[in-house]
PDB file of N, CA and C in Angstrom:
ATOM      1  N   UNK A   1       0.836  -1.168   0.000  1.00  0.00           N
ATOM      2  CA  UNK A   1       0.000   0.000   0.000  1.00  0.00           C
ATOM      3  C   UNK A   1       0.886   1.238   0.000  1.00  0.00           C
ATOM      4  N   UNK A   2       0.276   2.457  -0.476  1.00  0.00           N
ATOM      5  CA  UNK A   2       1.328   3.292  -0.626  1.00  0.00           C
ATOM      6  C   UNK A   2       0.239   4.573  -0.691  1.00  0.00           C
ATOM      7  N   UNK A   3       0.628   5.788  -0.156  1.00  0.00           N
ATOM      8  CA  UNK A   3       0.113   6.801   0.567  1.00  0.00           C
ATOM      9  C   UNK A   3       0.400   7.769  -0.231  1.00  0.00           C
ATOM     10  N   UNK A   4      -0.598   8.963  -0.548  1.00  0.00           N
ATOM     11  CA  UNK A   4      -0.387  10.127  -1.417  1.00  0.00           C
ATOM     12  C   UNK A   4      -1.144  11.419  -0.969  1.00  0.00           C
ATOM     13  N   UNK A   5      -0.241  12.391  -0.071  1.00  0.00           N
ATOM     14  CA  UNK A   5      -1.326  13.487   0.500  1.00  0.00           C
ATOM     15  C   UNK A   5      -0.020  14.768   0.119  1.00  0.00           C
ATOM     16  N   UNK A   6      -0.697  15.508  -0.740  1.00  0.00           N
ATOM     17  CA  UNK A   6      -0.321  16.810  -1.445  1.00  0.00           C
ATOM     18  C   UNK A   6       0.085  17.475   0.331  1.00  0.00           C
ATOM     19  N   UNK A   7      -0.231  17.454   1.308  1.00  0.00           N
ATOM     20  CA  UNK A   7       0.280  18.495   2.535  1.00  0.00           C
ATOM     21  C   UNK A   7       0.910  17.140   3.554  1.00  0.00           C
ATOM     22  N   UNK A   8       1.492  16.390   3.307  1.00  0.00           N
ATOM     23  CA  UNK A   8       2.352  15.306   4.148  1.00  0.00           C
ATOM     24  C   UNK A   8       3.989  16.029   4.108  1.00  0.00           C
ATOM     25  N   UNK A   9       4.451  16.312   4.871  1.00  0.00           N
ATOM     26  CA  UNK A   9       5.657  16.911   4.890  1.00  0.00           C
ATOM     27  C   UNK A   9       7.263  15.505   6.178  1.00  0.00           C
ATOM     28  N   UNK A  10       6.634  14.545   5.817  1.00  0.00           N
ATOM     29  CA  UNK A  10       7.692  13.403   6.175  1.00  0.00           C
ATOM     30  C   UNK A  10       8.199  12.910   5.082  1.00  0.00           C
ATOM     31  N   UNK A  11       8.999  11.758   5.154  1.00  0.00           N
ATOM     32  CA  UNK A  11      10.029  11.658   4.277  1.00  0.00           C
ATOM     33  C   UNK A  11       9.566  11.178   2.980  1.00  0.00           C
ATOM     34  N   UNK A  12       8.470  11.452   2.325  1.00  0.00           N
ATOM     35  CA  UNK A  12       8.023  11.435   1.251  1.00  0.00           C
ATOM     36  C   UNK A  12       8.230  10.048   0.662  1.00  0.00           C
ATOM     37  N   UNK A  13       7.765   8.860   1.098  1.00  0.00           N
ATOM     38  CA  UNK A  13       8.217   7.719   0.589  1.00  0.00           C
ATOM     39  C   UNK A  13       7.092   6.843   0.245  1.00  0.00           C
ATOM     40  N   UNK A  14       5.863   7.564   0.819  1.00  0.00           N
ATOM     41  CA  UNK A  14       4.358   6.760   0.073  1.00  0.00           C
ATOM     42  C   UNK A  14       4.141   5.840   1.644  1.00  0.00           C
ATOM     43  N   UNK A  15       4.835   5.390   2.439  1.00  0.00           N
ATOM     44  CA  UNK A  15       4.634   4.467   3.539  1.00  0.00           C
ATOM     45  C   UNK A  15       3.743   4.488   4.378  1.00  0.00           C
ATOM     46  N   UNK A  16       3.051   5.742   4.998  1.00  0.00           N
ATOM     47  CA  UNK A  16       2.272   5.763   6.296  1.00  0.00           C
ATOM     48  C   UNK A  16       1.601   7.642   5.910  1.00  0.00           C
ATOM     49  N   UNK A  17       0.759   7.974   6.151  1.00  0.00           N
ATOM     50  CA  UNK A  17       0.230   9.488   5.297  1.00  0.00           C
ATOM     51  C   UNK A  17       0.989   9.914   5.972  1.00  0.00           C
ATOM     52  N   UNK A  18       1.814  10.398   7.438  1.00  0.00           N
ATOM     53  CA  UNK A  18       2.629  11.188   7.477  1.00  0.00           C
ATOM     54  C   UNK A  18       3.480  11.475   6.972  1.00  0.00           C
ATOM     55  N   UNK A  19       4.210  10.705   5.934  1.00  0.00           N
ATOM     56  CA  UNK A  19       5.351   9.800   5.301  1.00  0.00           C
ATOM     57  C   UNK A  19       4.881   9.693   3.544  1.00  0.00           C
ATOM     58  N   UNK A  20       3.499  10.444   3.268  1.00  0.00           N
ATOM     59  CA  UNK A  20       3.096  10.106   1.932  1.00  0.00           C
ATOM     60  C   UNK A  20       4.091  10.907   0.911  1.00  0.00           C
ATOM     61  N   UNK A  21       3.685   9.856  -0.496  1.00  0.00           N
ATOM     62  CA  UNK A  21       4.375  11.060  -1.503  1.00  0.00           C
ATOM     63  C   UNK A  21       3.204  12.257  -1.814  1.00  0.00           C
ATOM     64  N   UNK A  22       3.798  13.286  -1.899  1.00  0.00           N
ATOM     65  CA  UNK A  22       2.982  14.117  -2.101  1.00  0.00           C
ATOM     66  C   UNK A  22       2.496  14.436  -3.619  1.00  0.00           C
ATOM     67  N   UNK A  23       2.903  13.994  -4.397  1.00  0.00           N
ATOM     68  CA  UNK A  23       2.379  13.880  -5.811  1.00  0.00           C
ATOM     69  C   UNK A  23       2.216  12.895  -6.455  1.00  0.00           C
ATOM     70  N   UNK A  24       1.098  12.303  -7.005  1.00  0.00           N
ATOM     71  CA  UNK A  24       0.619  10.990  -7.465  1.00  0.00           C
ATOM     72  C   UNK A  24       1.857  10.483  -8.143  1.00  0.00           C
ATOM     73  N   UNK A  25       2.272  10.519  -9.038  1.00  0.00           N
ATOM     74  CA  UNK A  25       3.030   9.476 -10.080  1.00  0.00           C
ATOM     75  C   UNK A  25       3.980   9.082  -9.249  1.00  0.00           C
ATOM     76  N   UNK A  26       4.954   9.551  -8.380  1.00  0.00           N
ATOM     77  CA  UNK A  26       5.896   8.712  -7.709  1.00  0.00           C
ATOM     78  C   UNK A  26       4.702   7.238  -7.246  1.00  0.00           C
ATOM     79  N   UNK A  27       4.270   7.406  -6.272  1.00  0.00           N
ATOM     80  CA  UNK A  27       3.388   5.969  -6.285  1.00  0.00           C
ATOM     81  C   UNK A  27       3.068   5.418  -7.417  1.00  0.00           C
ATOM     82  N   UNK A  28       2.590   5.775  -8.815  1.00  0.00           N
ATOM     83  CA  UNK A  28       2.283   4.933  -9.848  1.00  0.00           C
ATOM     84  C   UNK A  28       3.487   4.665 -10.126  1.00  0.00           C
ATOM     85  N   UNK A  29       4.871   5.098 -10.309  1.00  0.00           N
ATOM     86  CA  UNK A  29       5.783   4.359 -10.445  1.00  0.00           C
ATOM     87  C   UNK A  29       6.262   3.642  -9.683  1.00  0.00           C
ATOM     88  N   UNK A  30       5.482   3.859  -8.389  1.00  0.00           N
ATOM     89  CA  UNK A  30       6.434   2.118  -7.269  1.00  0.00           C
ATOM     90  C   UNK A  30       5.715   0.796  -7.096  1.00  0.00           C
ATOM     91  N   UNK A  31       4.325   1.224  -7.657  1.00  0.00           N
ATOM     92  CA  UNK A  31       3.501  -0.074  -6.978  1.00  0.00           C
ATOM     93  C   UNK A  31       3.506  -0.799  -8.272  1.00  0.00           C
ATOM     94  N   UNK A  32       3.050  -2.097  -7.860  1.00  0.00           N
ATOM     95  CA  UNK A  32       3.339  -3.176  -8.521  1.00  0.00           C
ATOM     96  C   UNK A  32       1.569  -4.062  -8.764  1.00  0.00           C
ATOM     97  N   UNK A  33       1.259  -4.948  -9.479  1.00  0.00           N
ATOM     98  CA  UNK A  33       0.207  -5.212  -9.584  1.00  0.00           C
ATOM     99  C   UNK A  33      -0.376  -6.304  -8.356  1.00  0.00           C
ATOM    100  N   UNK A  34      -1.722  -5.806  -8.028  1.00  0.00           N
ATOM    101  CA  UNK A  34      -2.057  -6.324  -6.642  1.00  0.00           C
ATOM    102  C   UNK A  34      -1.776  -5.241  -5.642  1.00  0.00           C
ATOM    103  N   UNK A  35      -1.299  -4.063  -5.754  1.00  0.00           N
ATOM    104  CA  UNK A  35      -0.862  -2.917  -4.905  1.00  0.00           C
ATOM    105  C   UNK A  35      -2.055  -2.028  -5.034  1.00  0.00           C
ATOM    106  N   UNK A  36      -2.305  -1.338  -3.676  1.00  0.00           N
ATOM    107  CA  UNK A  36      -3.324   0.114  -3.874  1.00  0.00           C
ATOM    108  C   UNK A  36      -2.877   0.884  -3.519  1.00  0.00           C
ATOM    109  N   UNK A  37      -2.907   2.460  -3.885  1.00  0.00           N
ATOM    110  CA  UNK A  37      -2.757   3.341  -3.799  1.00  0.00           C
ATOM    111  C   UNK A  37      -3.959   4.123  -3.059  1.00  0.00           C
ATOM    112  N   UNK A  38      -3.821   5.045  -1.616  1.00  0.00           N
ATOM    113  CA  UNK A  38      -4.700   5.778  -0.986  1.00  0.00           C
ATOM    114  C   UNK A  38      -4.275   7.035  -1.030  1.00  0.00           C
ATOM    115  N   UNK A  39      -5.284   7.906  -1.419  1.00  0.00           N
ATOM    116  CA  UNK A  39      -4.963   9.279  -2.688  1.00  0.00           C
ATOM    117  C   UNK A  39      -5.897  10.576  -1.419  1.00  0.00           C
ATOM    118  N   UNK A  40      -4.948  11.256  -0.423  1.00  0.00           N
ATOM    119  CA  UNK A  40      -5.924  12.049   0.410  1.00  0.00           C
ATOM    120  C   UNK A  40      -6.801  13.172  -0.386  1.00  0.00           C
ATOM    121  N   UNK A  41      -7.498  13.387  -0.004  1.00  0.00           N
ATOM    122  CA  UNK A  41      -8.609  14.907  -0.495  1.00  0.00           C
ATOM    123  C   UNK A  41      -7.831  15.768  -0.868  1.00  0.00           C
ATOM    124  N   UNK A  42      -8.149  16.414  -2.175  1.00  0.00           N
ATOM    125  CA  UNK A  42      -7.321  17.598  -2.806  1.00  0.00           C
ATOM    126  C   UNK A  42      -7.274  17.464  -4.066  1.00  0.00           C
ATOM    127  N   UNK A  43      -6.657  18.449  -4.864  1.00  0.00           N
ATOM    128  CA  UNK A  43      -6.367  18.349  -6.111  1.00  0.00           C
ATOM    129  C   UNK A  43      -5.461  17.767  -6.852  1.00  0.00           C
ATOM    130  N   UNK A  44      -4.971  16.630  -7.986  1.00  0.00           N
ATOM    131  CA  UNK A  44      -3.850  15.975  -7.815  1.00  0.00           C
ATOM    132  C   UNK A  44      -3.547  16.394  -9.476  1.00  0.00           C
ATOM    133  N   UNK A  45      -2.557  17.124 -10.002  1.00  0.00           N
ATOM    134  CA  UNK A  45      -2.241  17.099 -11.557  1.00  0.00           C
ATOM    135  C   UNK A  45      -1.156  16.532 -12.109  1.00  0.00           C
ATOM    136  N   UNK A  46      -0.709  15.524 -13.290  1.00  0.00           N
ATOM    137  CA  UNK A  46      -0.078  14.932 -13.667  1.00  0.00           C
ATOM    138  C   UNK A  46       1.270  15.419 -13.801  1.00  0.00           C
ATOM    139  N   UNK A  47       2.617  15.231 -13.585  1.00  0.00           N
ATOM    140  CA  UNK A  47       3.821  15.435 -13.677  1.00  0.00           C
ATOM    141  C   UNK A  47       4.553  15.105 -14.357  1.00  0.00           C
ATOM    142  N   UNK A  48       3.865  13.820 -14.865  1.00  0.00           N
ATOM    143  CA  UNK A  48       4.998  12.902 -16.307  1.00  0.00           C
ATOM    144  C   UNK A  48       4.623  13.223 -17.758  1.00  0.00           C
ATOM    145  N   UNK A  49       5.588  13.264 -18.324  1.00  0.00           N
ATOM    146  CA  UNK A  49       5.270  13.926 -20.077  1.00  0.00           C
ATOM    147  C   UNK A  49       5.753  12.449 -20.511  1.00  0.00           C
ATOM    148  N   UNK A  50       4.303  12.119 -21.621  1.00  0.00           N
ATOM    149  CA  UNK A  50       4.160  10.909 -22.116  1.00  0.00           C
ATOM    150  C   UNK A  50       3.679  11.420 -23.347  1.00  0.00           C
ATOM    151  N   UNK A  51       4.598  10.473 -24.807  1.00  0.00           N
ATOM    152  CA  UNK A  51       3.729  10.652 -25.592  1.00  0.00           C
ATOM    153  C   UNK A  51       4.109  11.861 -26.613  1.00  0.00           C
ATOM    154  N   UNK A  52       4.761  12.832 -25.760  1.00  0.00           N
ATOM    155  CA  UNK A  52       5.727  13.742 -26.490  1.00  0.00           C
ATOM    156  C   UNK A  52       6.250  14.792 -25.479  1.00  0.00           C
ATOM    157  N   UNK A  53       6.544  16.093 -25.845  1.00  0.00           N
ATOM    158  CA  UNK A  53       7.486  16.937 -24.717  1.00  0.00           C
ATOM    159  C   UNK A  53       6.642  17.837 -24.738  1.00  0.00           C
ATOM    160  N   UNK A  54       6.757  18.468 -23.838  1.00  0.00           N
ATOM    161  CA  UNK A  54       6.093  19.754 -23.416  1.00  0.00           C
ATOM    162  C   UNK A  54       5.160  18.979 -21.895  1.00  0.00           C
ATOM    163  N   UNK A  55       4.697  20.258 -20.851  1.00  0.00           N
ATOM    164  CA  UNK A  55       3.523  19.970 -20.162  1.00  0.00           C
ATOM    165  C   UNK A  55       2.560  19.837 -20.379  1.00  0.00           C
ATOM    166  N   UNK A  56       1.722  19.457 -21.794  1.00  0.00           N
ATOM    167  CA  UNK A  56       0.628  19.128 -22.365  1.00  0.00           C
ATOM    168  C   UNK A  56       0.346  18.041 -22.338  1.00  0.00           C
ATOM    169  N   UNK A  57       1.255  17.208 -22.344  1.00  0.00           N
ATOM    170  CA  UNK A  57       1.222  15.784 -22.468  1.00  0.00           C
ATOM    171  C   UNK A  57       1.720  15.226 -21.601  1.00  0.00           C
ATOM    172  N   UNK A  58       1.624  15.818 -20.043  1.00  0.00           N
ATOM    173  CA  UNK A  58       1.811  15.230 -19.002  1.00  0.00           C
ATOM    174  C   UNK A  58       0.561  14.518 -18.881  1.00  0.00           C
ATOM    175  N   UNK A  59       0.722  13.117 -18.014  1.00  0.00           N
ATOM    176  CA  UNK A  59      -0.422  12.425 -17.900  1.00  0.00           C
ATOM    177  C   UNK A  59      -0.203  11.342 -16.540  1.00  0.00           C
ATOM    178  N   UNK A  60      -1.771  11.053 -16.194  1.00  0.00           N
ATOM    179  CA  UNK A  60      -0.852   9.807 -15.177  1.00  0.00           C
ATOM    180  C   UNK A  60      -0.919   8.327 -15.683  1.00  0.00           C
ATOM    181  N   UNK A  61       0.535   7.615 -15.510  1.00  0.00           N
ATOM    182  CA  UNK A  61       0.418   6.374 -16.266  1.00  0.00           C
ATOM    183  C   UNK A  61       0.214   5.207 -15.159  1.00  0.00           C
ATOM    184  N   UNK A  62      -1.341   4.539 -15.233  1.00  0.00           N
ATOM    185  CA  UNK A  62      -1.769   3.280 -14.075  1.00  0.00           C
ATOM    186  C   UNK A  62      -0.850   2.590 -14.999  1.00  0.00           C
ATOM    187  N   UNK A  63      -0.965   1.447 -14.001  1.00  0.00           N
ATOM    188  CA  UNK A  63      -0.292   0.651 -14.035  1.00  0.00           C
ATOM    189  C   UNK A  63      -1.723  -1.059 -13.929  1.00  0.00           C
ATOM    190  N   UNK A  64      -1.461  -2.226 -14.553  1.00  0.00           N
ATOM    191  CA  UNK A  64      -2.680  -3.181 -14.653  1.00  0.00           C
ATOM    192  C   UNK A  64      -2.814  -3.735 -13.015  1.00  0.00           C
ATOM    193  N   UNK A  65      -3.763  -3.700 -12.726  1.00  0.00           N
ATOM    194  CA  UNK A  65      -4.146  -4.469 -11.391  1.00  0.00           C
ATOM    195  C   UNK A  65      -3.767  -3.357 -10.308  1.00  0.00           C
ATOM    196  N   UNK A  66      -3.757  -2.660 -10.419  1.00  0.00           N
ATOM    197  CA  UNK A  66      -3.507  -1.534  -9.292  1.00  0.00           C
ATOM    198  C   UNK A  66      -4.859  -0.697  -8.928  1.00  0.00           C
ATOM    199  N   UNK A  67      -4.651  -0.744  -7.735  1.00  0.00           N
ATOM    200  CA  UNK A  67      -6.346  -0.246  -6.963  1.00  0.00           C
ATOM    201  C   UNK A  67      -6.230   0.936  -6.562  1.00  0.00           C
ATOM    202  N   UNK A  68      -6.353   2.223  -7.007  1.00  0.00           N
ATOM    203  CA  UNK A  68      -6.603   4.190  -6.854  1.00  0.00           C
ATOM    204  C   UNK A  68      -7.281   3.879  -6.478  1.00  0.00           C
ATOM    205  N   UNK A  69      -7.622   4.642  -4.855  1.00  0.00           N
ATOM    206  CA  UNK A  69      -8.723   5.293  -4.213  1.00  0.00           C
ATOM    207  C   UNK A  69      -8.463   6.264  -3.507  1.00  0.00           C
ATOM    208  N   UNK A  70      -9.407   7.522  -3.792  1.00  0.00           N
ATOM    209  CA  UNK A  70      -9.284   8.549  -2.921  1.00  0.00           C
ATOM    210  C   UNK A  70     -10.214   9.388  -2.103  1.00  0.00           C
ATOM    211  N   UNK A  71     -10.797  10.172  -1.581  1.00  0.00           N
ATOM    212  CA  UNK A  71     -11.781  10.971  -0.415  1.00  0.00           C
ATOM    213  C   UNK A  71     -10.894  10.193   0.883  1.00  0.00           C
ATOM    214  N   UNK A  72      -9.633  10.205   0.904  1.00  0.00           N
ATOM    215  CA  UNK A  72      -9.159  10.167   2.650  1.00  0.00           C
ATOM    216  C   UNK A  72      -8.964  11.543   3.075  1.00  0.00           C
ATOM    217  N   UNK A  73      -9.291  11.221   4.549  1.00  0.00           N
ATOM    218  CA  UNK A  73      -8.760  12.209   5.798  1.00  0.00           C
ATOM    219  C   UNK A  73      -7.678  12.000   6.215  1.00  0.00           C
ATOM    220  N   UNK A  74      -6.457  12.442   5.995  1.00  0.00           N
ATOM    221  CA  UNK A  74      -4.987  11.767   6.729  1.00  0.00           C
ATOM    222  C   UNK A  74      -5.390  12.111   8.307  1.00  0.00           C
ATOM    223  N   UNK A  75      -6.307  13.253   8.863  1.00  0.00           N
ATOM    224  CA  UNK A  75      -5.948  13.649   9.937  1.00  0.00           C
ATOM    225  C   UNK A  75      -7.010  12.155  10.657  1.00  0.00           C
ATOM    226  N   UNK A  76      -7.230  11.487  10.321  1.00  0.00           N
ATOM    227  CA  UNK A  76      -8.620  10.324  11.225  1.00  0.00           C
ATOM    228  C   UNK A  76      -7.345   9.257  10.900  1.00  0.00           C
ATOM    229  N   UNK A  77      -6.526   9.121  10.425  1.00  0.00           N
ATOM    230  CA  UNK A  77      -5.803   7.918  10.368  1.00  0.00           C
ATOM    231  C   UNK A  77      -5.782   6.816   9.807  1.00  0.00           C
ATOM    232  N   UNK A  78      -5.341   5.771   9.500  1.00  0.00           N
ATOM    233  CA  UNK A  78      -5.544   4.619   8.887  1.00  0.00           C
ATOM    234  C   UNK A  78      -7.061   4.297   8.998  1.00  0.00           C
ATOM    235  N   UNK A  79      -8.426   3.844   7.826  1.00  0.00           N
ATOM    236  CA  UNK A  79      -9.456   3.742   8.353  1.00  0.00           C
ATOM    237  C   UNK A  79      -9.229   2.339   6.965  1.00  0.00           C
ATOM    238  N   UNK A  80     -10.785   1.557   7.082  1.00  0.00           N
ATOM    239  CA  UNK A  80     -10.871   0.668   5.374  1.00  0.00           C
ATOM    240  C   UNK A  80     -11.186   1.626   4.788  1.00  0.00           C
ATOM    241  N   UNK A  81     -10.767   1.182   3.435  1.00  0.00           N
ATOM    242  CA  UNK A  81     -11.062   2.074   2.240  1.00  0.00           C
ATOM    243  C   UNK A  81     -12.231   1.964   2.190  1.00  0.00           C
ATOM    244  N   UNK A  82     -13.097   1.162   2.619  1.00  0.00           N
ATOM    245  CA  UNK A  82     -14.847   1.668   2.466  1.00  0.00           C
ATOM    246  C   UNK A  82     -15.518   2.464   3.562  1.00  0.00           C
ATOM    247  N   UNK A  83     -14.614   2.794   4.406  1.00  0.00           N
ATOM    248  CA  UNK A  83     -15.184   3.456   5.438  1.00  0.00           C
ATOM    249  C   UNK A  83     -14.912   5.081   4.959  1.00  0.00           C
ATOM    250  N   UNK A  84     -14.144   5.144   4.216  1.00  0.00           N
ATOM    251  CA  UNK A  84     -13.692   6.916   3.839  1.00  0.00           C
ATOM    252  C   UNK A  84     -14.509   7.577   3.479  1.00  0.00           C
ATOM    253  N   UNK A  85     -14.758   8.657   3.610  1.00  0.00           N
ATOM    254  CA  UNK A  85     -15.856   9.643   2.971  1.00  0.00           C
ATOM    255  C   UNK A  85     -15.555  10.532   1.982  1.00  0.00           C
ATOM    256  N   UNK A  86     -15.286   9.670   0.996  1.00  0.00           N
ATOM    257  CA  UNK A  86     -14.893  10.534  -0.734  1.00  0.00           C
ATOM    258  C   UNK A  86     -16.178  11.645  -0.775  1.00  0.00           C
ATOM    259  N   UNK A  87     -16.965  11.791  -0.415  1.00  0.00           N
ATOM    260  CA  UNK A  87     -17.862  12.768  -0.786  1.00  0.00           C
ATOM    261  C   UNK A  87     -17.276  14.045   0.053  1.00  0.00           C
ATOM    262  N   UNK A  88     -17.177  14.270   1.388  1.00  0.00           N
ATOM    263  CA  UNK A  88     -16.652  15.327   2.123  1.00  0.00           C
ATOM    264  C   UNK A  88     -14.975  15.438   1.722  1.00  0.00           C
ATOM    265  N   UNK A  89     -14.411  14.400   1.398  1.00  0.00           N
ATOM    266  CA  UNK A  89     -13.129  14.667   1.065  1.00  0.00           C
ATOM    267  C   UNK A  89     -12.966  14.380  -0.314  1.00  0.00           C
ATOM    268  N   UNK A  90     -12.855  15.096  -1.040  1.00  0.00           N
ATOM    269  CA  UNK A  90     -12.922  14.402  -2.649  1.00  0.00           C
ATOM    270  C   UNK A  90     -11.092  14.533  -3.440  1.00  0.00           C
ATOM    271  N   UNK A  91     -11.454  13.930  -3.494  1.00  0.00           N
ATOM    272  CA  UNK A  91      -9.823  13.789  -5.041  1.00  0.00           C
ATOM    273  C   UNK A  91     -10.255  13.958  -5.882  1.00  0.00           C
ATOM    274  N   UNK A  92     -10.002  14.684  -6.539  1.00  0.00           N
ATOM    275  CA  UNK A  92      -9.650  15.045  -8.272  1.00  0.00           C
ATOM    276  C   UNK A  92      -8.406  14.630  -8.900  1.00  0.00           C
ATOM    277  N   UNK A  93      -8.359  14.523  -9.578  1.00  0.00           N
ATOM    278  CA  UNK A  93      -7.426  14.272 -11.087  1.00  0.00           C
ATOM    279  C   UNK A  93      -7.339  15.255 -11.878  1.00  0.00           C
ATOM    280  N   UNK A  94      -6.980  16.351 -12.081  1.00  0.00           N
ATOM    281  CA  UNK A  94      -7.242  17.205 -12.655  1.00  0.00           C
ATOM    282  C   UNK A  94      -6.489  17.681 -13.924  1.00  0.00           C
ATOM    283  N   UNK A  95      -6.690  17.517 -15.449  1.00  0.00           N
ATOM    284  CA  UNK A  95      -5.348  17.851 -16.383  1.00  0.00           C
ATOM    285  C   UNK A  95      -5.522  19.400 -16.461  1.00  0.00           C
ATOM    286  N   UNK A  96      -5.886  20.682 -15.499  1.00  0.00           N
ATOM    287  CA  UNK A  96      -5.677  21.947 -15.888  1.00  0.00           C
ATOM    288  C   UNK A  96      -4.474  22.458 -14.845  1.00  0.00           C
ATOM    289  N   UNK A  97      -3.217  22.298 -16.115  1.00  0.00           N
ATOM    290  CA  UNK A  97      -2.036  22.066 -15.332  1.00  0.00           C
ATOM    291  C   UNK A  97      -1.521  23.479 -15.549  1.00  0.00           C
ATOM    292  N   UNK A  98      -2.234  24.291 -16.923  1.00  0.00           N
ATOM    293  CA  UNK A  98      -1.544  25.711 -17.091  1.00  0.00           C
ATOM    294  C   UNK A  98      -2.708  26.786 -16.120  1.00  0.00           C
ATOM    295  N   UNK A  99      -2.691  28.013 -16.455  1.00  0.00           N
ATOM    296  CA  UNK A  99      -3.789  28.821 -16.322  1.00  0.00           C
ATOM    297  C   UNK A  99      -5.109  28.111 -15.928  1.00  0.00           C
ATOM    298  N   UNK A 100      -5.730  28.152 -14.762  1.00  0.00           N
ATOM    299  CA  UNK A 100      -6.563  27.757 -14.333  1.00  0.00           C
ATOM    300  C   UNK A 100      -8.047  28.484 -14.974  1.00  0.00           C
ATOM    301  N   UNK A 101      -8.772  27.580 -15.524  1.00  0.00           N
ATOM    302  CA  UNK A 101     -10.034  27.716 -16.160  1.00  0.00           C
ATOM    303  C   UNK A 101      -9.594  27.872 -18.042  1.00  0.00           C
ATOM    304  N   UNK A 102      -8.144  27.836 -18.046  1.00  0.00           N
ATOM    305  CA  UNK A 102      -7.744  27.868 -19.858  1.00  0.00           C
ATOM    306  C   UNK A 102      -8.000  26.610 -20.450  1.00  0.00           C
ATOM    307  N   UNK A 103      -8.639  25.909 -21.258  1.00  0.00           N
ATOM    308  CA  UNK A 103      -8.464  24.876 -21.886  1.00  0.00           C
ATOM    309  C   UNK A 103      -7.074  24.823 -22.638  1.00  0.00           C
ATOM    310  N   UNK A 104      -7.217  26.120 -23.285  1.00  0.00           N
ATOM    311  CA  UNK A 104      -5.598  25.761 -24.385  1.00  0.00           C
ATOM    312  C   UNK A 104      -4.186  25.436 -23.718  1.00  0.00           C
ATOM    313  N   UNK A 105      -4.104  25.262 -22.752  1.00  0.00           N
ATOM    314  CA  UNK A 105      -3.046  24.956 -21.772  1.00  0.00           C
ATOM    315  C   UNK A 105      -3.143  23.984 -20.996  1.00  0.00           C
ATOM    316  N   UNK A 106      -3.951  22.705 -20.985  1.00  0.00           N
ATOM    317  CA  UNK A 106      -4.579  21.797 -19.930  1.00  0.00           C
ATOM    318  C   UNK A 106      -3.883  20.614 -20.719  1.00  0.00           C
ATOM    319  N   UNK A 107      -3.471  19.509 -19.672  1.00  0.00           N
ATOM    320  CA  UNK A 107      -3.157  18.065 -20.763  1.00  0.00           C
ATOM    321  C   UNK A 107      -3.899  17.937 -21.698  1.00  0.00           C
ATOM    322  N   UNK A 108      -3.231  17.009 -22.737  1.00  0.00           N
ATOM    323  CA  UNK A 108      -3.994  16.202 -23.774  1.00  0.00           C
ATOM    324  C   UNK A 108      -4.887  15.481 -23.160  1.00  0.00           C
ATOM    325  N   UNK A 109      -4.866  14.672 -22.402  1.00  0.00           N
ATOM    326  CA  UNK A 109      -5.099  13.632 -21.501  1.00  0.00           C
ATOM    327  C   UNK A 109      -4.976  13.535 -20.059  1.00  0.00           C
ATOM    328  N   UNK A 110      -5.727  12.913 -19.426  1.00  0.00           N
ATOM    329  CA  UNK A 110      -5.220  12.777 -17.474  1.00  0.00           C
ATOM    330  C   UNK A 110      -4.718  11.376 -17.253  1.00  0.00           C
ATOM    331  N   UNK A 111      -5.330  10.547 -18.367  1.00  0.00           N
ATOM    332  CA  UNK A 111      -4.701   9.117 -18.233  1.00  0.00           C
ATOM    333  C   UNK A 111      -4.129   8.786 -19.392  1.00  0.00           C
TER     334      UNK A 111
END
């Protein structure tokens, strides 16, 4: 399992949410299939350029058999993933990586 909260300020290694990476793709590049990923509340935008160069074509690359879920609270602690309340805490994915509300500047793609 591996941990992802944009305001975790420990050693950034995905291990425990104090300890999360703070930007999605490091976890899509560590987990392995049969692995989940727990994605805290917030906004999350792609970092990897796939596909060609520029930040347009940043995207996030899953990986097969890997389980994304997100609406966690880091501050309530380890809970089941069906107990979380994605509705009060929501994750986004978001490809508006330039100018916020510009389309002409947003990924090609989010996946």
């Amino acid at each position: 399992m591996y941990y992802v909260d944009a305001d975790a300020t420990g050693a950034n290694n995905g291990s425990t949410w104090p300890n999360a990476f703070t930007t999605l793709q490091p976890a899509l590049d560590a987990v392995l299939s049969g692995d989940q990923i727990w994605v805290a509340e917030g906004t999350y935008k792609p970092t990897a350029e796939h596909g060609g160069t520029g930040a347009r074509y940043s995207s996030f690359q899953l990986k097969n058999g890997v389980a994304l879920y997100g609406g966690f609270d880091p501050s309530v602690g380890d809970i089941a993933w069906q107990d979380r309340d994605w509705e009060a805490n929501p994750t986004i994915l978001s490809g508006d990586i330039g100018t916020a509300g510009n389309a002409s500047d947003n990924s090609y793609h989010v996946f």
